[in-house]
N, C-alpha and C. Protein backbone atom coordinates (compact mmCIF):
# COMPACT_ATOMS: atom_id res chain seq x y z
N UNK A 1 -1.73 12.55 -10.40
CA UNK A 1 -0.49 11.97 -9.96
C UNK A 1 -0.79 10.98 -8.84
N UNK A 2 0.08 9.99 -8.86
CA UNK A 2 -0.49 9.08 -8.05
C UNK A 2 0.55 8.78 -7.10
N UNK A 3 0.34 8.96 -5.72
CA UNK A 3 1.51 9.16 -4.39
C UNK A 3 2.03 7.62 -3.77
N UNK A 4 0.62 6.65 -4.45
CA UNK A 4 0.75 5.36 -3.71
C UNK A 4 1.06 4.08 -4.81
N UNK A 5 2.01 3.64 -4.09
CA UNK A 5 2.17 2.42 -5.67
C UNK A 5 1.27 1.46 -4.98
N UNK A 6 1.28 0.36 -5.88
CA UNK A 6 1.03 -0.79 -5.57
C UNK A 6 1.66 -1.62 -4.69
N UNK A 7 0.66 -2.39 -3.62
CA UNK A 7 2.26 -3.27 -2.64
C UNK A 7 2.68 -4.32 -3.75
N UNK A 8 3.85 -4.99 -3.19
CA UNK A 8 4.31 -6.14 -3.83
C UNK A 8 3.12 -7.01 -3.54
N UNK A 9 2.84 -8.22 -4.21
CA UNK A 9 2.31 -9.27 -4.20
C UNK A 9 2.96 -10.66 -3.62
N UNK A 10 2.45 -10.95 -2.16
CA UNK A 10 3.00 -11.84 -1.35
C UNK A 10 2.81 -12.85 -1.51
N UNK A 11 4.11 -13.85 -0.91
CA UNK A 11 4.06 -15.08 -1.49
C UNK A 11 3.87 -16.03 -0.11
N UNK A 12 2.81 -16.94 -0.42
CA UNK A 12 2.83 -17.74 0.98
C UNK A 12 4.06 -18.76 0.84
N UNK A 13 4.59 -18.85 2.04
CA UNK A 13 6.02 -19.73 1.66
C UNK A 13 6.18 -20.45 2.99
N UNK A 14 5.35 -20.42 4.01
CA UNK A 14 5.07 -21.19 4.96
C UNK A 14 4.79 -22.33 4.87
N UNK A 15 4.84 -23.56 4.15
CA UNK A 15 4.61 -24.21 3.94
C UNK A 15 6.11 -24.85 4.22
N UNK A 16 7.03 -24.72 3.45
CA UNK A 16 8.62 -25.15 3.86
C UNK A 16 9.40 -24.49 4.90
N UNK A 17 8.87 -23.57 5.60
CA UNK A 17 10.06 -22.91 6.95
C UNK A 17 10.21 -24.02 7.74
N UNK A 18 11.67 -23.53 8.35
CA UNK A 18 12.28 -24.52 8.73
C UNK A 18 12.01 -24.73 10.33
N UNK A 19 11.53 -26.35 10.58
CA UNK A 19 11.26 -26.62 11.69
C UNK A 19 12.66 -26.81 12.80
N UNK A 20 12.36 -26.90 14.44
CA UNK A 20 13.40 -27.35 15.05
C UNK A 20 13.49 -28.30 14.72
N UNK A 21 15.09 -29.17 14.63
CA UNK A 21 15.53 -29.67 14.20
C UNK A 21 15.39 -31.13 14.48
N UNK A 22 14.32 -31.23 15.64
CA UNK A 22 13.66 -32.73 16.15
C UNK A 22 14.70 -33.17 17.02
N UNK A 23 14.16 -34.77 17.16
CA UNK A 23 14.53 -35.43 18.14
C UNK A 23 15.72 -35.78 17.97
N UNK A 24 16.54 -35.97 19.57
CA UNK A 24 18.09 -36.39 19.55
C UNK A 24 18.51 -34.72 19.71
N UNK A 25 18.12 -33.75 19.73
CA UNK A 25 18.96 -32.16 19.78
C UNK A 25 18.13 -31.94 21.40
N UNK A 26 19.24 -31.49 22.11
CA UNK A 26 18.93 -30.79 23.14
C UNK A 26 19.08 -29.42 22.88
N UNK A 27 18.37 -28.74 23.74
CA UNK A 27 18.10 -27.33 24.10
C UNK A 27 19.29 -26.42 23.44
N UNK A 28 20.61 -26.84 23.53
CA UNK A 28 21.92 -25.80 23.01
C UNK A 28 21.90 -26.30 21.05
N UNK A 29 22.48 -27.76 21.64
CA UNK A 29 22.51 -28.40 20.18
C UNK A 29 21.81 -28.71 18.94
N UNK A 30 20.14 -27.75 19.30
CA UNK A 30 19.38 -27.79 17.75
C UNK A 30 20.05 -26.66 17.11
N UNK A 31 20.34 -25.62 17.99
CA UNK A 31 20.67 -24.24 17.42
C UNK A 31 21.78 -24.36 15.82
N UNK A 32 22.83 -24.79 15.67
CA UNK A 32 23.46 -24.72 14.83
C UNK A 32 22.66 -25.21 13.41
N UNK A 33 21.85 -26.75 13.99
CA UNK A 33 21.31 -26.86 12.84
C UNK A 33 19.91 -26.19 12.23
N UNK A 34 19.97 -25.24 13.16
CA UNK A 34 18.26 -24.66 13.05
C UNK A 34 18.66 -22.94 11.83
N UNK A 35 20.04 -22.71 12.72
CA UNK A 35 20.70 -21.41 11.57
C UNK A 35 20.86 -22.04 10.04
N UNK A 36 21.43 -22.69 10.01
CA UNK A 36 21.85 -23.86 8.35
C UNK A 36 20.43 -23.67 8.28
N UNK A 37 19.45 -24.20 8.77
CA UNK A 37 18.41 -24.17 7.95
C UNK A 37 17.52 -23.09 7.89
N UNK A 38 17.80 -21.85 8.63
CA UNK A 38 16.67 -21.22 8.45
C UNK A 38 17.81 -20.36 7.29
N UNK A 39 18.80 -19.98 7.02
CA UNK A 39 19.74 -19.95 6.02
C UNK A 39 19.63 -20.40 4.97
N UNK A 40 19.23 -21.54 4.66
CA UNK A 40 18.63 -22.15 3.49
C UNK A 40 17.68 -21.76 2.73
N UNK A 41 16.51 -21.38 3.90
CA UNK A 41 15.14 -21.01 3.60
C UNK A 41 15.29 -19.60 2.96
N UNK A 42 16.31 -18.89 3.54
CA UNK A 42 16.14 -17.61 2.93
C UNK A 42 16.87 -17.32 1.70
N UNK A 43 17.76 -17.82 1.88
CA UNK A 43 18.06 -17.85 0.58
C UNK A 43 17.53 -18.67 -0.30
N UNK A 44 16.30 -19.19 -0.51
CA UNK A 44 15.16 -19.90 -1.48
C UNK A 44 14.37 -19.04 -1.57
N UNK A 45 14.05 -18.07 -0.95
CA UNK A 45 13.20 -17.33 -0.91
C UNK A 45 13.71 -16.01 -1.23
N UNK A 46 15.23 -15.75 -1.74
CA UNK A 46 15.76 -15.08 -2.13
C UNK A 46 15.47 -13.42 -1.33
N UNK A 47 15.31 -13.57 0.07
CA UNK A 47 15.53 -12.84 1.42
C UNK A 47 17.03 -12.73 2.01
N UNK A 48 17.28 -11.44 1.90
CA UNK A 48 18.52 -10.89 2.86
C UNK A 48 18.32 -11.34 4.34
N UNK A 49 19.79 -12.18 4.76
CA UNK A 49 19.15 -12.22 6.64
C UNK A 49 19.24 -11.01 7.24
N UNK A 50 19.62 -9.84 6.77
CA UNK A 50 19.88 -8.46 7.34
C UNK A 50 18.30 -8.03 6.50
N UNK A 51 17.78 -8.44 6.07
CA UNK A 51 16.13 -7.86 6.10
C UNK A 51 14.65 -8.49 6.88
N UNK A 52 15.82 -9.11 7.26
CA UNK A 52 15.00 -10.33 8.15
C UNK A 52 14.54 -10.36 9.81
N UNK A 53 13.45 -10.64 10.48
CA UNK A 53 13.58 -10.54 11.96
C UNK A 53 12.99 -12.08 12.61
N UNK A 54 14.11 -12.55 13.04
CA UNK A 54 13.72 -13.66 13.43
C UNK A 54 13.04 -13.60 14.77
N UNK A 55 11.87 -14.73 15.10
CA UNK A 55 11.38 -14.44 16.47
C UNK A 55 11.47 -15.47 17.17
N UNK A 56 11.73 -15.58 18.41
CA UNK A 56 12.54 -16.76 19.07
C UNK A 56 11.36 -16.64 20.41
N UNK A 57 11.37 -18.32 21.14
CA UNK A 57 10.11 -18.13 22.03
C UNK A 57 10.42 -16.86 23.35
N UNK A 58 11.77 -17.49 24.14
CA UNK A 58 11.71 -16.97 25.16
C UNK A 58 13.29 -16.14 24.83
N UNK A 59 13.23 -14.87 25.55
CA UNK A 59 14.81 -14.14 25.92
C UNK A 59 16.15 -14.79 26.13
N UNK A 60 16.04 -16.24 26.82
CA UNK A 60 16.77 -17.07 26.82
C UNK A 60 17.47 -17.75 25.37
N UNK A 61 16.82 -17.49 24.58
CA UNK A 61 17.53 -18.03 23.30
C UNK A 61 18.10 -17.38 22.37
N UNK A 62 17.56 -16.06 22.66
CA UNK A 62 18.55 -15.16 21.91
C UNK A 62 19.85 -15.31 21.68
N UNK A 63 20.61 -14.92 22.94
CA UNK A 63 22.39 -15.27 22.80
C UNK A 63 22.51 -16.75 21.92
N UNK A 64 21.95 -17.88 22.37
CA UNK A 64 22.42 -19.14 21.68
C UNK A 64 21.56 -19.09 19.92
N UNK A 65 20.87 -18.36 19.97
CA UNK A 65 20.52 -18.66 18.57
C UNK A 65 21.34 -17.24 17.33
N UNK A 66 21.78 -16.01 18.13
CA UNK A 66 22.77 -15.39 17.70
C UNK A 66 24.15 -15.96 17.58
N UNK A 67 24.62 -16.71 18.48
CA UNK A 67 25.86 -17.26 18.51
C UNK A 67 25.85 -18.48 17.12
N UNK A 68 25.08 -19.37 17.11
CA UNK A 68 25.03 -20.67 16.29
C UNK A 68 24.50 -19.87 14.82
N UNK A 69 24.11 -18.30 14.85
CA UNK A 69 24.82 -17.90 13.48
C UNK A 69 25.91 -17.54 12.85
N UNK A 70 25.68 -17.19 13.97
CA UNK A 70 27.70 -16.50 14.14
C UNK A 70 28.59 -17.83 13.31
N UNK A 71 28.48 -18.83 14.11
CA UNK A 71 29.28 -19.98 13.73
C UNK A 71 29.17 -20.58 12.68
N UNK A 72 27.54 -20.77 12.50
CA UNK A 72 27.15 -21.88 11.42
C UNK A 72 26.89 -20.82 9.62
N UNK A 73 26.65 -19.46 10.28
CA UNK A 73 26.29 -19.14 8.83
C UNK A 73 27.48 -18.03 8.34
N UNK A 74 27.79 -17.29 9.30
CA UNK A 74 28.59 -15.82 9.52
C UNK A 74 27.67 -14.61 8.84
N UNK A 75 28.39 -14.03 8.40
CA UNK A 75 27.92 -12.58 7.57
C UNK A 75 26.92 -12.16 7.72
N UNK A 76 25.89 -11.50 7.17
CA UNK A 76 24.93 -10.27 7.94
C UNK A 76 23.93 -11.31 9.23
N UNK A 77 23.72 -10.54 10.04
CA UNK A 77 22.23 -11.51 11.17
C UNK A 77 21.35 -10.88 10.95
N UNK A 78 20.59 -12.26 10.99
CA UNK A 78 19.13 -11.07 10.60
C UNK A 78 18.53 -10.68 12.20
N UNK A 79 17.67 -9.82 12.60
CA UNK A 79 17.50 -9.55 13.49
C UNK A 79 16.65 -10.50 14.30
N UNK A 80 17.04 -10.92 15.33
CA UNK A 80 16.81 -12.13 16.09
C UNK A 80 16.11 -11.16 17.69
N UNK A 81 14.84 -11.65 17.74
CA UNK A 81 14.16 -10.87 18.82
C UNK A 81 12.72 -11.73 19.36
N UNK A 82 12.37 -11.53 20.54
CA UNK A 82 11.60 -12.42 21.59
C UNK A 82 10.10 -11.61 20.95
């Protein structure tokens, strides 16, 4: 009997994640467009954002990058942590 399956077989998909949103966005104002797109990505990649943990540089961006999901995407967050 065999106790251990096989893992899934991973897909490199780093190649398209979504960058900040460049020049012309200050510090508050990439956020909205950075949720739309990391939103995009997951759903291409056919990833739940509630299975998801996003990692953000500093503690400071938490609240604004939780909030600009709130707004820009709604429904589940994926877990957003420093």
């Amino acid at each position: 009997m065999t106790l251990i399956a096989d893992p899934p077989s991973l897909v490199d998909a780093s190649q398209d994640l979504p960058a900040w949103p460049g020049a012309g966005c200050d510090a508050e104002g990439g956020w909205p467009a950075w949720a739309r797109a990391t939103a995009g990505w997951l759903t291409r990649q056919g990833v739940a954002a509630r299975d998801t943990c996003v990692l953000v540089p500093f503690a400071a961006h938490l609240q604004l990058a939780r909030q600009a999901w709130v707004s820009e995407v709604g429904g589940w967050l994926p877990r957003i942590e420093t």
